[in-house]
N, C-alpha and C. Protein backbone atom coordinates (compact mmCIF):
# COMPACT_ATOMS: atom_id res chain seq x y z
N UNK A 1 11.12 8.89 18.18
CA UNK A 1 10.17 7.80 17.95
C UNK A 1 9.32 8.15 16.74
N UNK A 2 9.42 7.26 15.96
CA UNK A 2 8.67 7.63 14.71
C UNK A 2 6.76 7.73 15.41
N UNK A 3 6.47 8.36 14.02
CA UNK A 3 4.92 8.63 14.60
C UNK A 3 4.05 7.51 13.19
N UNK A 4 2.96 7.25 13.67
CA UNK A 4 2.56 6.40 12.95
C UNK A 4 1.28 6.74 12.49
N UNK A 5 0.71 6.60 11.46
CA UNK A 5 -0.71 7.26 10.89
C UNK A 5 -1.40 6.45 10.16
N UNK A 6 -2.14 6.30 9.78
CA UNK A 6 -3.32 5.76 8.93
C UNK A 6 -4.07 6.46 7.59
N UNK A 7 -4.04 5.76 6.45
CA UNK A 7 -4.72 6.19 5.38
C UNK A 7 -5.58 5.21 4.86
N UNK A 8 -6.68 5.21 4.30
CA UNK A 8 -7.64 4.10 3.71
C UNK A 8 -7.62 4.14 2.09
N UNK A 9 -7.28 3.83 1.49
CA UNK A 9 -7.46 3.79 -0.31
C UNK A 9 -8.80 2.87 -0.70
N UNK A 10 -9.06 2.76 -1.60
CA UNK A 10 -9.94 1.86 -2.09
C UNK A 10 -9.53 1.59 -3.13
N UNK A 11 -9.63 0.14 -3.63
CA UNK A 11 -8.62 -0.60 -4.58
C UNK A 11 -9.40 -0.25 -6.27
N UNK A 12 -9.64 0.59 -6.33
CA UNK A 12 -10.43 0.81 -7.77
C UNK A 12 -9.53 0.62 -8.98
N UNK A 13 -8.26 0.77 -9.01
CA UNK A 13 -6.87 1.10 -9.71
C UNK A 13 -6.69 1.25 -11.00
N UNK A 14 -8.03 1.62 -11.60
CA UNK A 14 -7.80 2.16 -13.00
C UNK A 14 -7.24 3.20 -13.11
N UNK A 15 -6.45 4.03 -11.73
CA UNK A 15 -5.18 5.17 -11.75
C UNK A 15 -4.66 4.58 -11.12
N UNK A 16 -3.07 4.77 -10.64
CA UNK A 16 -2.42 4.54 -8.87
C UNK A 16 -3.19 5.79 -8.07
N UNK A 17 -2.66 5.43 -6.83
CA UNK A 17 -2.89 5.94 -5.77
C UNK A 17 -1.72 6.54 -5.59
N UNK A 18 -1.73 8.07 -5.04
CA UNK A 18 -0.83 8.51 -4.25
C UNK A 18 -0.57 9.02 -3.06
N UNK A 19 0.17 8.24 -1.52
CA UNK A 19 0.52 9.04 -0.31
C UNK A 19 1.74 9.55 -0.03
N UNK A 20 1.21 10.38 0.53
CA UNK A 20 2.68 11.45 1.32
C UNK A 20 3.04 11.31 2.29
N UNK A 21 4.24 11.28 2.96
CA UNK A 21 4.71 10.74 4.13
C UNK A 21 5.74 11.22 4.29
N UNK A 22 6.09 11.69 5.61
CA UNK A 22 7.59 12.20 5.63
C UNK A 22 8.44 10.73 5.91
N UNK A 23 10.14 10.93 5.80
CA UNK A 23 11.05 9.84 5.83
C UNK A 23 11.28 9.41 7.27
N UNK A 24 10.89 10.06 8.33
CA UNK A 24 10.63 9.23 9.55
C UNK A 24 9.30 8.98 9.66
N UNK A 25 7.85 9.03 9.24
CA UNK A 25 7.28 8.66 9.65
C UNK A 25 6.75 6.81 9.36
N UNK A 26 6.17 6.65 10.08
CA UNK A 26 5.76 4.82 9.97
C UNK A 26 3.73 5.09 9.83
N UNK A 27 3.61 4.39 8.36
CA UNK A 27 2.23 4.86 8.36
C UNK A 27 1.65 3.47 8.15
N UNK A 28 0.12 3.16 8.13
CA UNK A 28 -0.61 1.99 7.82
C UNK A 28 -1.12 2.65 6.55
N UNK A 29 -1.12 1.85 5.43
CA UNK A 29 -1.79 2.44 4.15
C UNK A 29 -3.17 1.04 3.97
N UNK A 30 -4.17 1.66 4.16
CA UNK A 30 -5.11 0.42 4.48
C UNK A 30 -6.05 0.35 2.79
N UNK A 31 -5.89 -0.90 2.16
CA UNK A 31 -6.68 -0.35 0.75
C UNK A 31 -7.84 -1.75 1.10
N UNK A 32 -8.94 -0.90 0.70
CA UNK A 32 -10.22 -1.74 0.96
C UNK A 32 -10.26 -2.35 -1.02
N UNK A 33 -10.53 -3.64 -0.56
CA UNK A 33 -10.80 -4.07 -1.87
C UNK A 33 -12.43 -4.60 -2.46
N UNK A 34 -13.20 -4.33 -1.57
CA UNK A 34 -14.63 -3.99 -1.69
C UNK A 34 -15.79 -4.10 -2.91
N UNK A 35 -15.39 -3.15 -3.79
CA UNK A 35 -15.54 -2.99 -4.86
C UNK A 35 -14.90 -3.66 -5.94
N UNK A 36 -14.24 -4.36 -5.26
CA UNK A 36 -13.66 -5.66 -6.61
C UNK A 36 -14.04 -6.58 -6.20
N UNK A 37 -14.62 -7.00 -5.34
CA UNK A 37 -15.22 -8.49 -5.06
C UNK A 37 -16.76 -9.09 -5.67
N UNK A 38 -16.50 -10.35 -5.88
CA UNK A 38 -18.19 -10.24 -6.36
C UNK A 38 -19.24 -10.77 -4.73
N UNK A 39 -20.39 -10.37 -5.11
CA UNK A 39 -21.09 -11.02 -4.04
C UNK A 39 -20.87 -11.96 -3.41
N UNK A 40 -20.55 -12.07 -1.58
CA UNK A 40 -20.16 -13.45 -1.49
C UNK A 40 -18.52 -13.72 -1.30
N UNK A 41 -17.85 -13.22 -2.27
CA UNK A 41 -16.36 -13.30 -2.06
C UNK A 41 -15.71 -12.78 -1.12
N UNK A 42 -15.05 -13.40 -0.43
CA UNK A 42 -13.69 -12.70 0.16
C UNK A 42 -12.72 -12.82 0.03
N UNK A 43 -11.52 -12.38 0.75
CA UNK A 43 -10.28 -11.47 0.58
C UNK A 43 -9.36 -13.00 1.35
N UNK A 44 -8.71 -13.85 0.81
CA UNK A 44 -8.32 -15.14 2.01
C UNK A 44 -6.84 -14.92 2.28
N UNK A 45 -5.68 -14.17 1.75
CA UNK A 45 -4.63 -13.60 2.25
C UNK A 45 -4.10 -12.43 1.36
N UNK A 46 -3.13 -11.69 1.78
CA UNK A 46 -2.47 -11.23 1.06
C UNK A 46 -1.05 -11.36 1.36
N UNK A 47 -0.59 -10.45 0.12
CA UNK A 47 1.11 -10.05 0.43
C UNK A 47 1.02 -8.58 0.12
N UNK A 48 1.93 -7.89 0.64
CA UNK A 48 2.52 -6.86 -0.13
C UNK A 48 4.04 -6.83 -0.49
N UNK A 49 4.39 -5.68 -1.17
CA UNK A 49 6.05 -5.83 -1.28
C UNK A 49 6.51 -4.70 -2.19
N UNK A 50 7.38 -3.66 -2.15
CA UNK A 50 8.16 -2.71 -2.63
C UNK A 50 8.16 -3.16 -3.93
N UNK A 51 8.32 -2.19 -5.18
CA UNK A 51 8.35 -2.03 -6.33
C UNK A 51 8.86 -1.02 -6.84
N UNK A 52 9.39 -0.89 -8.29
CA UNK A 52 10.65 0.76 -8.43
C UNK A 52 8.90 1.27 -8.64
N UNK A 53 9.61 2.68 -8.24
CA UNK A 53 8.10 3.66 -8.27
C UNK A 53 8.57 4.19 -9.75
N UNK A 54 7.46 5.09 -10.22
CA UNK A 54 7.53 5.43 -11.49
C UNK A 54 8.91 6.02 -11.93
N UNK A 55 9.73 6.89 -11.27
CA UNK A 55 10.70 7.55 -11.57
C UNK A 55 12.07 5.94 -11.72
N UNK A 56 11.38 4.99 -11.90
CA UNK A 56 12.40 4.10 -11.89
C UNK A 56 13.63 4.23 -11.22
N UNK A 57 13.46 4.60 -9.95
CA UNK A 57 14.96 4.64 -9.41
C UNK A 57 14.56 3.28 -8.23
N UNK A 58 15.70 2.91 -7.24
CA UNK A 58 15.80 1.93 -6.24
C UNK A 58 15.02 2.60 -5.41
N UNK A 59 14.25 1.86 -5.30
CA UNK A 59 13.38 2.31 -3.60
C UNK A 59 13.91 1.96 -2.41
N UNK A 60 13.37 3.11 -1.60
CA UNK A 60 14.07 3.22 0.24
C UNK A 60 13.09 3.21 0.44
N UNK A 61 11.70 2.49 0.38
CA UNK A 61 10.58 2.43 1.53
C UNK A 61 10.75 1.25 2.00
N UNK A 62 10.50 0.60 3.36
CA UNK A 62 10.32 -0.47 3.19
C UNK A 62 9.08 -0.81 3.72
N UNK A 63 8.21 -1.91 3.54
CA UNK A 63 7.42 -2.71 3.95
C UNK A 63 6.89 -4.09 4.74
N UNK A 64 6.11 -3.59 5.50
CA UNK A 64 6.22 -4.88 6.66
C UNK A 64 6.03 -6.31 5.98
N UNK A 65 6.37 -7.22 6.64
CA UNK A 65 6.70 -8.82 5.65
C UNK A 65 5.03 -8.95 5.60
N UNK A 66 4.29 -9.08 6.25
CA UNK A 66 2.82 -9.75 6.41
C UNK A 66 1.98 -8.54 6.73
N UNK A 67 1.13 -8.10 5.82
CA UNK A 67 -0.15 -7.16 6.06
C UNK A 67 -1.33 -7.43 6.85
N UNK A 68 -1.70 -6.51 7.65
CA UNK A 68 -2.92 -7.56 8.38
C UNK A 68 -4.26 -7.25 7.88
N UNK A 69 -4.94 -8.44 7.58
CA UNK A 69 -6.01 -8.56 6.54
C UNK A 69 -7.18 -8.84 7.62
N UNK A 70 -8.14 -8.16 7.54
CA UNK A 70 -9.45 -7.92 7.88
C UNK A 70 -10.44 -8.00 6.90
N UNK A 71 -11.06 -9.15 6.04
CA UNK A 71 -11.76 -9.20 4.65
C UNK A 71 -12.90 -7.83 4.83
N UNK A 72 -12.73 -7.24 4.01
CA UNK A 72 -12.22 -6.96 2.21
C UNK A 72 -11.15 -6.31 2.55
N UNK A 73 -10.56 -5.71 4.14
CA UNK A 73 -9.27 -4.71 4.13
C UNK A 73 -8.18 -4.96 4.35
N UNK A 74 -7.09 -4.58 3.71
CA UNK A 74 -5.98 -5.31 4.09
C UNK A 74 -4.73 -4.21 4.36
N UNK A 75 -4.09 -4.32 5.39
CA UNK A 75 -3.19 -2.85 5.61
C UNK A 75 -1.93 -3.46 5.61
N UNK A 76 -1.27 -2.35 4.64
CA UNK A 76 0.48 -2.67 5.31
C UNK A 76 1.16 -1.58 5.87
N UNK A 77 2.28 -1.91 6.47
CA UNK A 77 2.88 -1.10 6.90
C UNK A 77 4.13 -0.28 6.61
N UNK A 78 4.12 0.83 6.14
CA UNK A 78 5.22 1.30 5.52
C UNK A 78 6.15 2.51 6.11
N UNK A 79 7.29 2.27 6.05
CA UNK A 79 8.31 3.14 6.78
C UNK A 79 9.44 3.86 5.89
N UNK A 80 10.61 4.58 6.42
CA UNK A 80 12.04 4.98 5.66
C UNK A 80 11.27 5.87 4.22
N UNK A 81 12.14 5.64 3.36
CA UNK A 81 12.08 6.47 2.40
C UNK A 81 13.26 7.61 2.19
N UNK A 82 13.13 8.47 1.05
CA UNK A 82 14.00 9.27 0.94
C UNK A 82 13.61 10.71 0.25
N UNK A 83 13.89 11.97 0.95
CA UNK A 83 13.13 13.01 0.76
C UNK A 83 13.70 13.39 -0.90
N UNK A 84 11.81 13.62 -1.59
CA UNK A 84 11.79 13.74 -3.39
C UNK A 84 12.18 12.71 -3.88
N UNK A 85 11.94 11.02 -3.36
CA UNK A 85 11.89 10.34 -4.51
C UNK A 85 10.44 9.62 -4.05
N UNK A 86 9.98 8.90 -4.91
CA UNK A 86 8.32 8.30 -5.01
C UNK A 86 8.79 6.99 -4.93
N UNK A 87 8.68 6.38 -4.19
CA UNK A 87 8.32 4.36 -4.47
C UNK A 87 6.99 3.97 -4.69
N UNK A 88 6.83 2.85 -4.80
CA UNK A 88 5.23 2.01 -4.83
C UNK A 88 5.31 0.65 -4.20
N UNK A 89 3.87 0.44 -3.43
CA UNK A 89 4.05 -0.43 -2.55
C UNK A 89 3.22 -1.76 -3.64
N UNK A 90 3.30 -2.64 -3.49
CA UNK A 90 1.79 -3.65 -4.44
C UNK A 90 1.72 -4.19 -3.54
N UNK A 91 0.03 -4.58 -3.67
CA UNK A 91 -0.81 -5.66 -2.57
C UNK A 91 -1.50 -6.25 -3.53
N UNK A 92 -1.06 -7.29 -3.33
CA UNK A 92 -1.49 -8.86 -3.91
C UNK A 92 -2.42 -9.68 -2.57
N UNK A 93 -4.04 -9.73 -3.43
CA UNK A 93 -4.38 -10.06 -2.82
C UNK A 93 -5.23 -11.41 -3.21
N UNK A 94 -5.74 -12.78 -2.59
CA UNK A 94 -5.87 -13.75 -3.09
C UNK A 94 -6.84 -13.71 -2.20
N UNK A 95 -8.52 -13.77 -3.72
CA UNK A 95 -9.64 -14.07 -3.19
C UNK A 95 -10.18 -15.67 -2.49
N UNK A 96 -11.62 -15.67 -2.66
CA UNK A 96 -11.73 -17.09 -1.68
C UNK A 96 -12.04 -18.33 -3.59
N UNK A 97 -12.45 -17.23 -4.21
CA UNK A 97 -12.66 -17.74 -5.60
C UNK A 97 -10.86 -18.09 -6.63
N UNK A 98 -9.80 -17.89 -5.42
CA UNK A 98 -8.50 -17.97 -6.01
C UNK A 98 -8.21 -16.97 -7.06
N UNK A 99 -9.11 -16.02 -7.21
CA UNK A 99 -8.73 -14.38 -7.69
C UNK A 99 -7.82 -14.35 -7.25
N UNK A 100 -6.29 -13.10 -7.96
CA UNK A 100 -5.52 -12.77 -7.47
C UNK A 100 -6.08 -11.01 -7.67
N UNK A 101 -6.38 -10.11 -7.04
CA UNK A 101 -6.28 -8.70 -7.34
C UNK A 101 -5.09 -8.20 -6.42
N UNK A 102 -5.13 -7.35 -7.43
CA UNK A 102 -3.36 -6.12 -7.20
C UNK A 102 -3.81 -4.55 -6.68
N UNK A 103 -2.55 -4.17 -6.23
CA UNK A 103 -3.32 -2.85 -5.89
C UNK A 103 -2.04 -2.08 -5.88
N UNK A 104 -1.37 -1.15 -6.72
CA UNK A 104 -0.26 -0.15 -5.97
C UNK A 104 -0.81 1.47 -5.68
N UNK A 105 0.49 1.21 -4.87
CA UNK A 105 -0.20 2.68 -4.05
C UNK A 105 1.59 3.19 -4.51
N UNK A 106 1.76 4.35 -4.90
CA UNK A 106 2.73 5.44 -4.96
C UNK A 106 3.03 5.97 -3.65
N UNK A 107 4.12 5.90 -3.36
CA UNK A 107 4.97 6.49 -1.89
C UNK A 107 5.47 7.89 -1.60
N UNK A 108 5.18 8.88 -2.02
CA UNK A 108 5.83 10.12 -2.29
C UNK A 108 6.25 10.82 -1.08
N UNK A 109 7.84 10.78 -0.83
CA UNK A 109 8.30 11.00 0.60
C UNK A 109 8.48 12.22 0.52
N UNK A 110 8.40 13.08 1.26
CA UNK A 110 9.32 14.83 1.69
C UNK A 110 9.18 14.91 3.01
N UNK A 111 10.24 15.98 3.31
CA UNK A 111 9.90 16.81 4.26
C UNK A 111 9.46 17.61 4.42
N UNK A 112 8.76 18.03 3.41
CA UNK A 112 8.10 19.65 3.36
C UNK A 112 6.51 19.36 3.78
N UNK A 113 6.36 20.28 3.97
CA UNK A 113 4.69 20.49 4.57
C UNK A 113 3.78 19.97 3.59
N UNK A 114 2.42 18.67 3.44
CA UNK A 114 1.97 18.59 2.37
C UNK A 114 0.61 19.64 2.32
């Protein structure tokens, strides 16, 4: 049975983000978008969805269809992978002002101890 975990990012993304995860585990990667909102605004859906990670190869993570959004937080769920390659997840998120903000997070799978 896969094991399932939790991480919080905060959507600042003037770098990516990077998590570690082994290839069975099933994690929630939760990115608060907080600090990108203006006073007043909220968060009215998102998406997420797989992207080639930097090493440009095909990604094996996959991602749950619908993230569950709690304004300003929005989590998805990510599973699989393949030990030593990196994917990236993006969260597209659509404010109440019809903002669109983005967010990727880097996937970096192993099995080795992080």
């Amino acid at each position: 049975v896969p094991t399932r975990n939790r991480v919080v990012l905060e959507a600042q993304m003037s770098f990516p983000t990077v998590f570690q995860k082994y290839p069975t585990e099933v994690v929630d990667i939760t990115i608060d978008f907080t600090n990108r909102l203006a006073g007043g605004e909220t968060i009215s859906s998102v998406a997420a969805s797989v992207i080639p990670g930097p090493s440009g190869t095909t990604p094996t993570i996959t991602v749950g269809a619908v993230p569950s959004l709690s304004s300003p937080v929005a989590t998805a769920v990510v599973s699989g992978g393949t030990d030593g390659q990196t994917d990236s997840i993006q969260v597209i998120a659509t404010t109440s002002t019809s903002e669109h903000l983005a967010a990727v997070v880097d996937v970096a799978v192993s099995v080795r101890d992080f």
